[in-house]
Protein backbone atom coordinates (compact mmCIF):
# COMPACT_ATOMS: atom_id res chain seq x y z
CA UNK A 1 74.33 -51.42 -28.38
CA UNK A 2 78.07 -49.98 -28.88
CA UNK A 3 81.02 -52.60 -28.54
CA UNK A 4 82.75 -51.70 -25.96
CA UNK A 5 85.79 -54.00 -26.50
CA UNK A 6 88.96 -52.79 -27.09
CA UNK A 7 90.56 -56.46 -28.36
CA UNK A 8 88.53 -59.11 -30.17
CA UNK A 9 88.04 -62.14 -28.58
CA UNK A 10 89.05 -65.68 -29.31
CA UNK A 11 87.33 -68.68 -28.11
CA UNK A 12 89.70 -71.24 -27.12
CA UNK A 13 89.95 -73.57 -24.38
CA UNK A 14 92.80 -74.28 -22.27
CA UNK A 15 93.78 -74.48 -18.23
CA UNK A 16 93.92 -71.68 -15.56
CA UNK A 17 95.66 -71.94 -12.13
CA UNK A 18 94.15 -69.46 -9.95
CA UNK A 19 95.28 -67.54 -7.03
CA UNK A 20 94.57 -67.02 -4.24
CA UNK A 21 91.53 -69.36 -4.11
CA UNK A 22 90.20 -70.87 -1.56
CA UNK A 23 88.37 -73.83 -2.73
CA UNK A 24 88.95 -74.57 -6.22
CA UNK A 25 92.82 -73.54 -7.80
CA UNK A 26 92.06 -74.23 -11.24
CA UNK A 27 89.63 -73.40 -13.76
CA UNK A 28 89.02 -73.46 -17.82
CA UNK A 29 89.34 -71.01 -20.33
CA UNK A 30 86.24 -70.13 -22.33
CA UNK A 31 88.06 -67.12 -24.15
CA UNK A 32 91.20 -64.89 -24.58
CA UNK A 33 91.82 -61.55 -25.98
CA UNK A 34 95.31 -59.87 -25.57
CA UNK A 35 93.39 -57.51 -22.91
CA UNK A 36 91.92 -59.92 -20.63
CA UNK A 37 90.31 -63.67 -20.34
CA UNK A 38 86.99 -65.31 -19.27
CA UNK A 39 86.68 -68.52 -17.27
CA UNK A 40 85.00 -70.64 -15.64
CA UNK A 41 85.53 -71.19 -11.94
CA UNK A 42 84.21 -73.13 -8.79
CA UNK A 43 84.58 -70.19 -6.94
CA UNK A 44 82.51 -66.65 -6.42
CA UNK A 45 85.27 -64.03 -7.48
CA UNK A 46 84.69 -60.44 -5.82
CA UNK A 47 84.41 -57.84 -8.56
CA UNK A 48 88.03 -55.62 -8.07
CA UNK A 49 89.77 -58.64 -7.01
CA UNK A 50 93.08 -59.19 -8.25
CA UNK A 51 94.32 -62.82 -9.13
CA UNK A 52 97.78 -63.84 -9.97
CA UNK A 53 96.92 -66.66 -12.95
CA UNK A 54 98.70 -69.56 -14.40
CA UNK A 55 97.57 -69.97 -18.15
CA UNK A 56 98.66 -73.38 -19.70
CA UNK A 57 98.18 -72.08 -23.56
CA UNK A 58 97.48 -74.91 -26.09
CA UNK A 59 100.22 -75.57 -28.06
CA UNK A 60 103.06 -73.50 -26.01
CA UNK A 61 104.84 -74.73 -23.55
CA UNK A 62 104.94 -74.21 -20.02
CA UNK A 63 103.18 -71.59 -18.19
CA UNK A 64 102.38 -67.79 -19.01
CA UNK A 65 101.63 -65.84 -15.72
CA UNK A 66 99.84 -62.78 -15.10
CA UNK A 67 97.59 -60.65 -13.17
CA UNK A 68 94.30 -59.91 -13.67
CA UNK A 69 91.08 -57.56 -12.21
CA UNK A 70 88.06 -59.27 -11.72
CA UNK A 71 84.97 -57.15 -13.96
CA UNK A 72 82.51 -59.96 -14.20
CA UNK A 73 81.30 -62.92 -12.04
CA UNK A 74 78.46 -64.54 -12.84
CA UNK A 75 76.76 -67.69 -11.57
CA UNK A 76 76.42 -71.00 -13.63
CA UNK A 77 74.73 -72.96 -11.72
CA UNK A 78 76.50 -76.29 -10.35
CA UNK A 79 78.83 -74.64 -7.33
CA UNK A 80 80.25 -72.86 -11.53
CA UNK A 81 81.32 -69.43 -11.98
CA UNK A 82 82.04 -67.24 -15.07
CA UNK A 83 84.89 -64.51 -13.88
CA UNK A 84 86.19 -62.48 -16.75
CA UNK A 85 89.15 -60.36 -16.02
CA UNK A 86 91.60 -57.22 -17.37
CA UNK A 87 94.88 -57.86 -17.57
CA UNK A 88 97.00 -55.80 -15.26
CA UNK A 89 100.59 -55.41 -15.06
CA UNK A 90 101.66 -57.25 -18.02
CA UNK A 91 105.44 -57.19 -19.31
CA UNK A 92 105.97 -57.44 -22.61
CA UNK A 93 106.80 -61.11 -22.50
CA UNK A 94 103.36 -61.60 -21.26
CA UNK A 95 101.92 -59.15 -24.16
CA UNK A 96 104.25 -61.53 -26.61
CA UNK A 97 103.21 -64.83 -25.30
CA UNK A 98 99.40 -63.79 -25.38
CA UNK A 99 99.77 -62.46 -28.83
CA UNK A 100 101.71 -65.31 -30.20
CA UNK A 101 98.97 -68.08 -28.72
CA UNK A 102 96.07 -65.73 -29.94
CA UNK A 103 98.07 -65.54 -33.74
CA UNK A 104 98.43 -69.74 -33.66
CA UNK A 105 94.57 -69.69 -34.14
């Protein structure tokens, strides 16, 4: 089977506000790439959603934000979601701040 990534992906772990959400606002990160993210969530996600995120990355900071489109939500069991996302609408400061977290591993 082809890759069909465009970025690699780092595993790293680190906390995601999400919104809108209706029952649970935050999440964890499983793993980053500097064109989208995959977490875990007590929430089904609708695939095409858009979220406006909060990411708290390990050794920065205060908080990046960004958008991202839902592509992926499967169940975990336990009321526990995997959503991955694409990034959408990021500014370069976003681009930078992604880049410089996923170049401090």
């Amino acid at each position: 089977m082809q890759e069909r990534r465009q970025f690699p992906r780092i595993t790293s772990h680190f906390s995601v506000e999400v919104k809108p959400s209706k029952v649970d606002r935050s999440g964890r990160a499983h793993n980053i790439s500097q064109g989208g993210l995959l977490f875990e969530h007590g929430e089904k996600v609708e695939i095409g959603a858009l979220l406006d995120l909060n990411l708290r990355f390990p050794g920065l900071t205060g908080l990046s934000q960004v958008k991202g489109k839902v592509i992926r939500c499967d169940e975990l069991g336990q009321g526990r979601y995997a959503v991955a996302i694409n990034f959408v609408d990021t500014t370069p400061e976003m681009e930078a701040s992604i880049r410089e977290m996923l170049e401090s591993f």
